[in-house]
C-alpha atoms as a PDB file:
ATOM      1  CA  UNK A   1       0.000   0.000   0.000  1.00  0.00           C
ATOM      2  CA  UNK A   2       2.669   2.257   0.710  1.00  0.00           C
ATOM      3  CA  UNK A   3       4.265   1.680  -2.244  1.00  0.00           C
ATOM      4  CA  UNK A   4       1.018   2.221  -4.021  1.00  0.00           C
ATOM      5  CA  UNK A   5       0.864   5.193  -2.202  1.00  0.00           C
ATOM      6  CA  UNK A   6       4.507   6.811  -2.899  1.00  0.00           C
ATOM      7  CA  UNK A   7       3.300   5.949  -7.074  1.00  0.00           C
ATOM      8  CA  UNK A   8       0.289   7.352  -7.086  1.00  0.00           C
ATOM      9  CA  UNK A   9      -0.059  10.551  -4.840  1.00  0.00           C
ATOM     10  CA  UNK A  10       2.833  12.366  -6.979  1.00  0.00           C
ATOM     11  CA  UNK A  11       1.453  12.062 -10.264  1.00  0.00           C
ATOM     12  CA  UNK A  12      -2.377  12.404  -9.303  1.00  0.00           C
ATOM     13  CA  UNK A  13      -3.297  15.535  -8.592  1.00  0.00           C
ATOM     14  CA  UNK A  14      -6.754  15.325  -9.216  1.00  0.00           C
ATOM     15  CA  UNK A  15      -7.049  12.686  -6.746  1.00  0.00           C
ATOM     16  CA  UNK A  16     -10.444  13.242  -4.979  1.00  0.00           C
ATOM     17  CA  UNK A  17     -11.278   9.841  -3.405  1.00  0.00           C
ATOM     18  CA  UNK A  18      -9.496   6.618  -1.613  1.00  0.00           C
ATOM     19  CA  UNK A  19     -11.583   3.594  -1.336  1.00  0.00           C
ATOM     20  CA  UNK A  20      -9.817   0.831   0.738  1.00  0.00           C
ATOM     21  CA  UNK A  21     -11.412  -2.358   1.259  1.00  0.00           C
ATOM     22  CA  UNK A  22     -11.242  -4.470   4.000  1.00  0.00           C
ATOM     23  CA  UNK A  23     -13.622  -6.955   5.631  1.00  0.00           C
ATOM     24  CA  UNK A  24     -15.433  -7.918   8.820  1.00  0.00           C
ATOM     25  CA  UNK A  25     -12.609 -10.058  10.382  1.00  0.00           C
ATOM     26  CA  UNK A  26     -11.703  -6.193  11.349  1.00  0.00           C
ATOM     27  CA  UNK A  27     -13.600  -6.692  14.388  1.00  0.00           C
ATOM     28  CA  UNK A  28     -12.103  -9.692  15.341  1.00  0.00           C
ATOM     29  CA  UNK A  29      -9.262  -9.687  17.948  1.00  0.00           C
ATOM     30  CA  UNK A  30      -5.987 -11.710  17.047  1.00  0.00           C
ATOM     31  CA  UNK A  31      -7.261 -14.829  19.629  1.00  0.00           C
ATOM     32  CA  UNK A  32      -9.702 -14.884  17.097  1.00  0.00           C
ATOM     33  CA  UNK A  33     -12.485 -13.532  19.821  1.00  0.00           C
ATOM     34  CA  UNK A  34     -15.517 -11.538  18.777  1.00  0.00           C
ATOM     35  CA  UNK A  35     -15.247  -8.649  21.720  1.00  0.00           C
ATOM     36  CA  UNK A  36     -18.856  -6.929  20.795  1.00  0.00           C
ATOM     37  CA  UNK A  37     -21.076  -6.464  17.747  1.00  0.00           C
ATOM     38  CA  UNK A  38     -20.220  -5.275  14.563  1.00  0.00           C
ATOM     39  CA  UNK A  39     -20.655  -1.754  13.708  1.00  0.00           C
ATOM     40  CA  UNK A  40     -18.623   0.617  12.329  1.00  0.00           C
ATOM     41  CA  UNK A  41     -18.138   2.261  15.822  1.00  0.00           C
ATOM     42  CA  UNK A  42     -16.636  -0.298  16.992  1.00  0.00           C
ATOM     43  CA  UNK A  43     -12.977   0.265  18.830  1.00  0.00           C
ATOM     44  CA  UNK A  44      -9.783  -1.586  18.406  1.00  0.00           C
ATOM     45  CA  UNK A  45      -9.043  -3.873  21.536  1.00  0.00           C
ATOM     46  CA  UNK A  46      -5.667  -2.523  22.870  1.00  0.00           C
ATOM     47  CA  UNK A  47      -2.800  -5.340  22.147  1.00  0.00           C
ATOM     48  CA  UNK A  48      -4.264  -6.684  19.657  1.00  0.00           C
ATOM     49  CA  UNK A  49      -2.611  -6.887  15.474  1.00  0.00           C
ATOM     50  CA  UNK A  50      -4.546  -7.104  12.633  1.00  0.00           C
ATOM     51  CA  UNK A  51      -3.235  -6.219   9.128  1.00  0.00           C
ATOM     52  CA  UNK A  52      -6.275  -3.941   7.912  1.00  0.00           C
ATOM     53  CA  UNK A  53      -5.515  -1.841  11.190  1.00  0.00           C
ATOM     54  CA  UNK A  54      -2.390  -0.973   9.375  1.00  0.00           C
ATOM     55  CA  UNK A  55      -3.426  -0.123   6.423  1.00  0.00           C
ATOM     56  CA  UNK A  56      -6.296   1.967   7.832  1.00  0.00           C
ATOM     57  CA  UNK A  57      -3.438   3.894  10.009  1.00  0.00           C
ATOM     58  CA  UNK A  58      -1.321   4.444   6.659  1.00  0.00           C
ATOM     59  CA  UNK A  59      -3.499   6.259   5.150  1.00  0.00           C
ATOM     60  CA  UNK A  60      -4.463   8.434   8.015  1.00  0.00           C
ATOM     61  CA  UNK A  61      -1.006   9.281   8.015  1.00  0.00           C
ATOM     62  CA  UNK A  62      -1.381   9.608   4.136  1.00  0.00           C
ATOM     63  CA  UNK A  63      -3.822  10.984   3.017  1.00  0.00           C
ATOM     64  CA  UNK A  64      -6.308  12.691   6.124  1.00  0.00           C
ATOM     65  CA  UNK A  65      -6.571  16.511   5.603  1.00  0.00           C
ATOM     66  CA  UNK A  66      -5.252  16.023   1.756  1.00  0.00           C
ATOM     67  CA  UNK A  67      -7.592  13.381  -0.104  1.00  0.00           C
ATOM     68  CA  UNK A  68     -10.819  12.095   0.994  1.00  0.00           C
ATOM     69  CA  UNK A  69     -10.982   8.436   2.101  1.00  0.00           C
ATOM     70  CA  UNK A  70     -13.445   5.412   3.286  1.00  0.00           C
ATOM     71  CA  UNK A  71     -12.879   1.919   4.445  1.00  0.00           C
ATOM     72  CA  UNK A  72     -15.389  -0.863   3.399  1.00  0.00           C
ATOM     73  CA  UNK A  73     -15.826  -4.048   5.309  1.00  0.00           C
ATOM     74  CA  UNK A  74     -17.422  -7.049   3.296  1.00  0.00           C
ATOM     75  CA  UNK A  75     -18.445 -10.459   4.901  1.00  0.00           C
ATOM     76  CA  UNK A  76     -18.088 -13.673   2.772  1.00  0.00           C
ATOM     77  CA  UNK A  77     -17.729 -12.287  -1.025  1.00  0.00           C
ATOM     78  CA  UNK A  78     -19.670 -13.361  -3.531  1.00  0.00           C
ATOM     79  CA  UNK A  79     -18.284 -13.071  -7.253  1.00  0.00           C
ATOM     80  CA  UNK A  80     -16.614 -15.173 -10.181  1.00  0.00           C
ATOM     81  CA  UNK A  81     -12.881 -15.099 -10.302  1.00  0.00           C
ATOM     82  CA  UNK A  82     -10.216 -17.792 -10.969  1.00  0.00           C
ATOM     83  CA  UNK A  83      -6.884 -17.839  -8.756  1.00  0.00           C
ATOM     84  CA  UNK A  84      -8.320 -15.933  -6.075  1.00  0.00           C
ATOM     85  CA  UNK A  85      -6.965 -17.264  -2.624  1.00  0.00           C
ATOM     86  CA  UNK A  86     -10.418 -16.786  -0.921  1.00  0.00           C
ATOM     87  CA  UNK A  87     -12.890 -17.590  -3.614  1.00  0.00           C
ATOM     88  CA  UNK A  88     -15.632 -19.580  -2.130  1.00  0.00           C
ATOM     89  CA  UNK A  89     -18.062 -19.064  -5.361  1.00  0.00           C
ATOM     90  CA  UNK A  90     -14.912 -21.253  -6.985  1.00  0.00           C
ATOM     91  CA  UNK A  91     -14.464 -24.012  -4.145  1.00  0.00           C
ATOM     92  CA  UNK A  92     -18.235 -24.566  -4.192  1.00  0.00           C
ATOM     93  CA  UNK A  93     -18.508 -24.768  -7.631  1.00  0.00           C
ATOM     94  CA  UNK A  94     -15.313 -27.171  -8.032  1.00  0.00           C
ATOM     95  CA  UNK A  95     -16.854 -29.043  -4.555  1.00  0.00           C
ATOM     96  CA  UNK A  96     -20.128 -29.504  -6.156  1.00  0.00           C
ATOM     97  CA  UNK A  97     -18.402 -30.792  -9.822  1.00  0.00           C
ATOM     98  CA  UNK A  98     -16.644 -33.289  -8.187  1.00  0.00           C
ATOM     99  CA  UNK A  99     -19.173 -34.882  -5.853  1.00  0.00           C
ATOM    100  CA  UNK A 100     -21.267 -35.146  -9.646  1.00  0.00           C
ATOM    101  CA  UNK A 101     -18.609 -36.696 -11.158  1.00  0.00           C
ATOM    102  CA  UNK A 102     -18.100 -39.228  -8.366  1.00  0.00           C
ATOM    103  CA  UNK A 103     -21.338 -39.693  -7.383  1.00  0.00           C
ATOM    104  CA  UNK A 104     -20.419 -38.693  -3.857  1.00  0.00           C
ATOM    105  CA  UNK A 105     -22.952 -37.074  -1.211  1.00  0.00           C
ATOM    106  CA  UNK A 106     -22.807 -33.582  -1.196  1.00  0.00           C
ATOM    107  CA  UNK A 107     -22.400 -32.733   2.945  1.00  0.00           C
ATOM    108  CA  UNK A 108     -21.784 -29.974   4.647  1.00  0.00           C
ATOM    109  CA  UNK A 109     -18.480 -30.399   7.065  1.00  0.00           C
ATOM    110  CA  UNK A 110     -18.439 -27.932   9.215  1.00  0.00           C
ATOM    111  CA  UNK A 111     -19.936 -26.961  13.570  1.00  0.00           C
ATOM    112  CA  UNK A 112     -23.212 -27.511  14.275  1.00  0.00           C
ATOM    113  CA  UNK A 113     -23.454 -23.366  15.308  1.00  0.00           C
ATOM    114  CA  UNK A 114     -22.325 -22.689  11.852  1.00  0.00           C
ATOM    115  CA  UNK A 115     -24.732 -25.031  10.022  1.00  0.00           C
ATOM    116  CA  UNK A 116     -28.037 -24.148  11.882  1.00  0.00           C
ATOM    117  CA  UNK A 117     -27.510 -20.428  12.925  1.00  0.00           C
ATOM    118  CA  UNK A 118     -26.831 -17.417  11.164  1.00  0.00           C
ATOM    119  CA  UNK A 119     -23.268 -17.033  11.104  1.00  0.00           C
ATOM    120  CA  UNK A 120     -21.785 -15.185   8.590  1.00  0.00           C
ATOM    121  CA  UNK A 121     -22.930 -11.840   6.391  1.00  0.00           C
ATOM    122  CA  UNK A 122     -23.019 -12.585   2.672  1.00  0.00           C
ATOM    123  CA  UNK A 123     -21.332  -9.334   0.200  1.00  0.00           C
ATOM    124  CA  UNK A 124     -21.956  -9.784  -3.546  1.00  0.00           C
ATOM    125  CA  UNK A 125     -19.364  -8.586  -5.491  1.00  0.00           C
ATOM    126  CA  UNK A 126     -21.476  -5.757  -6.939  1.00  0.00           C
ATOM    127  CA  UNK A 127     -22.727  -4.636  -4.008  1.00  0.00           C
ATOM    128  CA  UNK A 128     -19.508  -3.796  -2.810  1.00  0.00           C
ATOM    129  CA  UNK A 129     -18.909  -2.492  -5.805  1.00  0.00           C
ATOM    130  CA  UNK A 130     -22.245   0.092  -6.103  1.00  0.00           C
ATOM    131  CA  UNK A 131     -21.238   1.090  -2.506  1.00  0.00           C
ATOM    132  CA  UNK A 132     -18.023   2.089  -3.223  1.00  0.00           C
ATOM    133  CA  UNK A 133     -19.200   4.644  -6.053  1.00  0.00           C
ATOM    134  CA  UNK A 134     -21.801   5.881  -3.512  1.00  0.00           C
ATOM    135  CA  UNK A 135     -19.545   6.687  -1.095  1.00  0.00           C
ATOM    136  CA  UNK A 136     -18.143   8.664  -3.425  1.00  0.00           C
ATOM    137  CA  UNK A 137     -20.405  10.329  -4.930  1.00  0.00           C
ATOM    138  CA  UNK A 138     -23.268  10.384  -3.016  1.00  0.00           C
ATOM    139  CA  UNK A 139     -22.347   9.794   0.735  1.00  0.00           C
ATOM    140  CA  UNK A 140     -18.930  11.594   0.494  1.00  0.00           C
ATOM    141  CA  UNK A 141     -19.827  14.312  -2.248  1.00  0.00           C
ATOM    142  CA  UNK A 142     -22.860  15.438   0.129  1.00  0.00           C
ATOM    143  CA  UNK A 143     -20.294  16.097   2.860  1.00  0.00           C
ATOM    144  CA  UNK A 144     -21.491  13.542   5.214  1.00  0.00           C
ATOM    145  CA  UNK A 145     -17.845  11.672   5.373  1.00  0.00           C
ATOM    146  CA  UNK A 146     -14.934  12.896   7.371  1.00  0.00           C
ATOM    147  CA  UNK A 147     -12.066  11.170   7.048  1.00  0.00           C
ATOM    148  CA  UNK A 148     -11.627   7.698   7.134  1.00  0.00           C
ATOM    149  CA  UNK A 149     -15.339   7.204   7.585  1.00  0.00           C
ATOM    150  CA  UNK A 150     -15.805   3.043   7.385  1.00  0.00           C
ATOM    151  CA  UNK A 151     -18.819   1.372   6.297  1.00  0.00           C
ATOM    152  CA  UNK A 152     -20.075  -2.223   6.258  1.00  0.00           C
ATOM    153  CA  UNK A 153     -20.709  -3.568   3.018  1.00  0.00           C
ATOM    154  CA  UNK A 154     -22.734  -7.060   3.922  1.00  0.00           C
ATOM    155  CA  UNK A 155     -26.512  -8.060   1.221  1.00  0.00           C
ATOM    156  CA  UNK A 156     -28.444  -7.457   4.776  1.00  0.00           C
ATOM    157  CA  UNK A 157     -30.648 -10.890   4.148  1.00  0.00           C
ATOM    158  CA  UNK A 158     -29.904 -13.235   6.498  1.00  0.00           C
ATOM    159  CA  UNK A 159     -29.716 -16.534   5.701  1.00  0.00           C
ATOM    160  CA  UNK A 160     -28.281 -20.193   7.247  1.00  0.00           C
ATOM    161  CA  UNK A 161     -26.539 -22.710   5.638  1.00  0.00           C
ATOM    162  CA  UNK A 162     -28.767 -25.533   6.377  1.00  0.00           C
ATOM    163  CA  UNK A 163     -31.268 -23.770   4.360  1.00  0.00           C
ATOM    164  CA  UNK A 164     -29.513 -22.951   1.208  1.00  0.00           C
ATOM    165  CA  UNK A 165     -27.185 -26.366   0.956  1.00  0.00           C
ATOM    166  CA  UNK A 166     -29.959 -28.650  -0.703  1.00  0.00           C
ATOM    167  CA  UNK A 167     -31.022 -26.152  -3.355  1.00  0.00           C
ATOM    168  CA  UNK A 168     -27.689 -25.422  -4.018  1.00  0.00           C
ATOM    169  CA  UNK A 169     -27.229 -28.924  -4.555  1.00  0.00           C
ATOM    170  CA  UNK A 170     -30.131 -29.431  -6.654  1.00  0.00           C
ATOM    171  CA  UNK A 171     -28.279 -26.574  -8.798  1.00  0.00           C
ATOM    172  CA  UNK A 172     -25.213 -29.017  -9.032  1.00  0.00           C
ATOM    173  CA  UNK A 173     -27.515 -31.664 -10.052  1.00  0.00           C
ATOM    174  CA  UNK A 174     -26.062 -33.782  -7.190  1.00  0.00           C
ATOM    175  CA  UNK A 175     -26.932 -36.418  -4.888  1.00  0.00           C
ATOM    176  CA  UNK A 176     -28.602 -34.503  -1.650  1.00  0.00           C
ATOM    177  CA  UNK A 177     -28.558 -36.640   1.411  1.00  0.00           C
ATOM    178  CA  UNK A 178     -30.772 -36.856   3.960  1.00  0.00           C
ATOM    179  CA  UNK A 179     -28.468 -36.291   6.627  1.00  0.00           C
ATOM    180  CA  UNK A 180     -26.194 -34.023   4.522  1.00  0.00           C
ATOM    181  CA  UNK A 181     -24.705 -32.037   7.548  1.00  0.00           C
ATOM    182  CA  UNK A 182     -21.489 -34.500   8.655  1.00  0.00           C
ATOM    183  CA  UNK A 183     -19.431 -32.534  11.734  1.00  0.00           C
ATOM    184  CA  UNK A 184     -16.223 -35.264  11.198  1.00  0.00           C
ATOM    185  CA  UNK A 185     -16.583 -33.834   6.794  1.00  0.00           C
ATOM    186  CA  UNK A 186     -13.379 -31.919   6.355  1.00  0.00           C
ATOM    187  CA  UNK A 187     -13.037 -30.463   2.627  1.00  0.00           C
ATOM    188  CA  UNK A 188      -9.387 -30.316   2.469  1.00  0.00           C
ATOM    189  CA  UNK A 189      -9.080 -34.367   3.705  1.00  0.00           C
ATOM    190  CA  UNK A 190     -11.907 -35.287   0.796  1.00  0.00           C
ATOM    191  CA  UNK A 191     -11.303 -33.102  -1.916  1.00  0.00           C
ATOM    192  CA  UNK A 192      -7.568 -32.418  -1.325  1.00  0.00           C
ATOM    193  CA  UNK A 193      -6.572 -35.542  -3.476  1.00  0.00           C
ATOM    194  CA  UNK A 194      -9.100 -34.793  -6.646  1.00  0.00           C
ATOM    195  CA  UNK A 195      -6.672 -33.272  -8.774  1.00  0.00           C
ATOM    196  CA  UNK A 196      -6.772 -36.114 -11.220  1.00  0.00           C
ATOM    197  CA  UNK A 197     -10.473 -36.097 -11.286  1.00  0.00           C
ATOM    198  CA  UNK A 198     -10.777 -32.387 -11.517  1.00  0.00           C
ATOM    199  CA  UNK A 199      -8.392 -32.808 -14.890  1.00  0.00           C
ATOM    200  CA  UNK A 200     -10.797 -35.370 -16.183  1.00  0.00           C
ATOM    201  CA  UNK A 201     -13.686 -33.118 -15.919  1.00  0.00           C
ATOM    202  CA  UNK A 202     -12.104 -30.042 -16.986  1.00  0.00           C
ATOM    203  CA  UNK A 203     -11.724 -32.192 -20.587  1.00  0.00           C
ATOM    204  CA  UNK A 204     -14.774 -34.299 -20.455  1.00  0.00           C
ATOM    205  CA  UNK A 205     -16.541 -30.805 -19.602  1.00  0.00           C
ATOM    206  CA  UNK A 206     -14.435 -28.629 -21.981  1.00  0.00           C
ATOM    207  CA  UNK A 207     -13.561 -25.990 -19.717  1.00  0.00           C
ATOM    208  CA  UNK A 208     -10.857 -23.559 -19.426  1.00  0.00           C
ATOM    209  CA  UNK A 209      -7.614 -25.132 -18.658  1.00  0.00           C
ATOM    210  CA  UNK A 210      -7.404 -24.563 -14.518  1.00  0.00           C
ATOM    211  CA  UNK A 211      -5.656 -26.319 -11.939  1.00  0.00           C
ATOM    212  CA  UNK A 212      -8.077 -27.111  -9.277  1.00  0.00           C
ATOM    213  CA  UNK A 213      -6.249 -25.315  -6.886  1.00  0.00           C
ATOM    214  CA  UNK A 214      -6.746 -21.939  -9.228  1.00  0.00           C
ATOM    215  CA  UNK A 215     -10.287 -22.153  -7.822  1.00  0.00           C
ATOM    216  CA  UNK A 216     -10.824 -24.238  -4.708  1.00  0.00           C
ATOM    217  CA  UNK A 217      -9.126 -23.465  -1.699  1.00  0.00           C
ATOM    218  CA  UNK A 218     -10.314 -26.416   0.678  1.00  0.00           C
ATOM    219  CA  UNK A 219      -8.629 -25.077   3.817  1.00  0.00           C
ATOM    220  CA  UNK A 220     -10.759 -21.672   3.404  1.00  0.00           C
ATOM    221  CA  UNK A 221     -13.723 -23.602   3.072  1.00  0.00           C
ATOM    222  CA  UNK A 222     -12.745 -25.444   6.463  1.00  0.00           C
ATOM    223  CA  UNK A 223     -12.079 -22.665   8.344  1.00  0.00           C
ATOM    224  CA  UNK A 224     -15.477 -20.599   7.124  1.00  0.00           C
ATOM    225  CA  UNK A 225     -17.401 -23.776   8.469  1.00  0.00           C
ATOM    226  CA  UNK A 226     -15.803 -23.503  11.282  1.00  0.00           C
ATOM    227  CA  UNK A 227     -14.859 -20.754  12.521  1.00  0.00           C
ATOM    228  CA  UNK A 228     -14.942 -19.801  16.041  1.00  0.00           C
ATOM    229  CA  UNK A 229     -17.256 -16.759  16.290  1.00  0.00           C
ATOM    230  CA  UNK A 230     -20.140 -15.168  14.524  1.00  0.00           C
ATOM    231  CA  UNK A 231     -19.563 -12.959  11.593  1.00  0.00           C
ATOM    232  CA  UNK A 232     -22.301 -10.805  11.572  1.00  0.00           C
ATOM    233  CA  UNK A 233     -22.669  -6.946  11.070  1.00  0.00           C
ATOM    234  CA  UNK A 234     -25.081  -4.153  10.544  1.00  0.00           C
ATOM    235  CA  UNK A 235     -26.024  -2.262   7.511  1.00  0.00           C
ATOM    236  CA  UNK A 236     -27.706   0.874   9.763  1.00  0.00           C
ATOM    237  CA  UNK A 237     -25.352   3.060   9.284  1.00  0.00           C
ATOM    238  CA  UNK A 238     -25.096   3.030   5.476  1.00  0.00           C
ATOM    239  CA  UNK A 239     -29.139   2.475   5.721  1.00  0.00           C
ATOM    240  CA  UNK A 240     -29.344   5.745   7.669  1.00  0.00           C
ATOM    241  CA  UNK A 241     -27.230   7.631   4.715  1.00  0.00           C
ATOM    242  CA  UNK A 242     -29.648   6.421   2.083  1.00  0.00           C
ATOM    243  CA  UNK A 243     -27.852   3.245   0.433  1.00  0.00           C
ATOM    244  CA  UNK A 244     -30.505   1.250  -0.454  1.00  0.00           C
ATOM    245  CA  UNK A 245     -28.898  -1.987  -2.636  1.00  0.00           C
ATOM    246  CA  UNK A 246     -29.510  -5.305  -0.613  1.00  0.00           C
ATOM    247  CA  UNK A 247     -28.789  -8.524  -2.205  1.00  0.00           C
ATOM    248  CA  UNK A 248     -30.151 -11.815  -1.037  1.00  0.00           C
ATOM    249  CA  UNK A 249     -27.638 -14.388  -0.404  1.00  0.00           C
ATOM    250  CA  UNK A 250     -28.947 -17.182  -2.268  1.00  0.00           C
ATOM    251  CA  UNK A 251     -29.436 -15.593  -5.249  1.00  0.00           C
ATOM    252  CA  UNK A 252     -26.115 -13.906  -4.659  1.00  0.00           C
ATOM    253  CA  UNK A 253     -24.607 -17.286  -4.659  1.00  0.00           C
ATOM    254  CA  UNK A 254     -27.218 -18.966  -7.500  1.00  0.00           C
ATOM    255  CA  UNK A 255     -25.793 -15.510  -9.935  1.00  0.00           C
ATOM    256  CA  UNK A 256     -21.988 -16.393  -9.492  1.00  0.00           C
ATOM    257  CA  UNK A 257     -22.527 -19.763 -10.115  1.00  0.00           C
ATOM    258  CA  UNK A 258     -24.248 -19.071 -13.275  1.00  0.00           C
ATOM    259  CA  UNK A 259     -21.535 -16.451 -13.799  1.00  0.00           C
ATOM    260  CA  UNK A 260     -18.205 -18.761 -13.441  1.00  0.00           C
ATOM    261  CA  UNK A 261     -20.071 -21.542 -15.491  1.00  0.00           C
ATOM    262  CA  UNK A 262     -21.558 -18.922 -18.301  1.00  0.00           C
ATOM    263  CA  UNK A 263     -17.435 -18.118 -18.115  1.00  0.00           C
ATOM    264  CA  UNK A 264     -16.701 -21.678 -18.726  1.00  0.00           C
ATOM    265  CA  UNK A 265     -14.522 -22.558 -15.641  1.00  0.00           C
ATOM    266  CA  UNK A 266     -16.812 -24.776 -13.933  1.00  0.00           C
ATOM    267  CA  UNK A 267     -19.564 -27.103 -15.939  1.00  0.00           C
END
């Protein structure tokens, strides 16, 4: 960022906006702890380290009194992308191929708190996007930001996993099991060894030319199953300064499906 920074600010002297984008782990302390609910007002817990507390303090140092700037904090991101370290659109997608292609059950590995409760915000891709323009242009260019102002950027539906996991396996056109929520089902143990497969359906399929690890990361997927503490945040403050796009998470998901296959990446 700094270097970014030391690049950019020379040359741009137009420069009327910096959008940095974080997520919601910023209110997470390093013992991986939720210490209250997530709103933007929350405040740092002394001793703790978090990389997006840096870059938040860079460009106070940066850019506060010279450029205009706003943080945005996403949950679980929604979008189409290959080669992106935390692309769960891609592991699901890749997840749900396989189990096809094997005939395997299609179960959820993961806690019990993290299957049955809401756990987690979902942030489509172009909500995140659309927010970031309004804060610019809208939020920002009415005066309402100082600087550094940080907003949540989460769809604002709700939503569990056991709900969602048999229609999105009816998407996949897989096998559904009854009891398809399996606590000892870790992704990185059962899919971690598909390579070979994944080859054999990228030709029978026709697909772009990928390495399965390009899109599935099966250790993300393990650790957003279960992960120790709620993810959840609230969308009053950008409600209260008139941002109205929600997205609901299913369809969120059900889109960027439909977008990485429509890209031919996954059948």
């Amino acid at each position: 960022m700094s270097n970014a920074l030391n690049a950019i600010l020379p040359i741009a002297k137009e420069l009327k906006h910096f959008a940095l984008q974080t997520g919601m782990s910023n209110y997470v302390a390093s013992n991986g702890k939720m210490i209250q609910l997530f709103d933007e007002e929350w405040v740092r817990p002394s001793g703790t380290s978090n990389f997006y507390y840096a870059l938040e303090d860079l460009l106070h140092a940066r850019l506060t009194g010279k450029v205009a700037w706003t943080v945005h904090r996403p949950g679980l991101l929604m979008g189409g992308s290959n080669r992106a370290l935390f692309n769960f659109i891609g592991s699901l997608c890749v997840y749900g191929a396989i189990c096809k292609h094997l005939n395997l059950p299609f179960v959820f590995g993961g806690t019990s708190e993290c299957w049955e409760e809401s756990y987690i915000d979902g942030s489509d891709v172009r909500l995140v996007a659309e927010q970031q323009i309004w804060a610019v242009t809208t939020a920002c260019g009415d005066g309402v930001c100082s600087y550094g102002q940080a907003f949540n950027a989460i769809n604002g539906s709700s939503f569990t996993w056991k709900e969602i996991w048999p229609i999105l396996g009816k998407k996949f056109g897989v096998r559904v099991p009854e009891e398809m929520f399996l606590e000892g089902f870790w992704f990185e143990t059962a899919m971690g060894d598909k390579k070979k497969e994944w080859e054999e359906i990228v030709v029978k399929e026709r697909l772009v030319e990928t390495k399965m690890e390009d899109l599935a990361n099966w250790e993300f997927l393990d650790n957003l199953f279960r992960f120790p503490t709620k993810l959840l945040g609230s969308r009053a403050k950008v409600d209260a300064l008139g941002f109205t796009m929600r997205c609901n998470t299913l369809e969120s998901i059900s889109y960027w499906i439909d977008f990485m296959r429509d890209e031919n990446f996954v059948p």
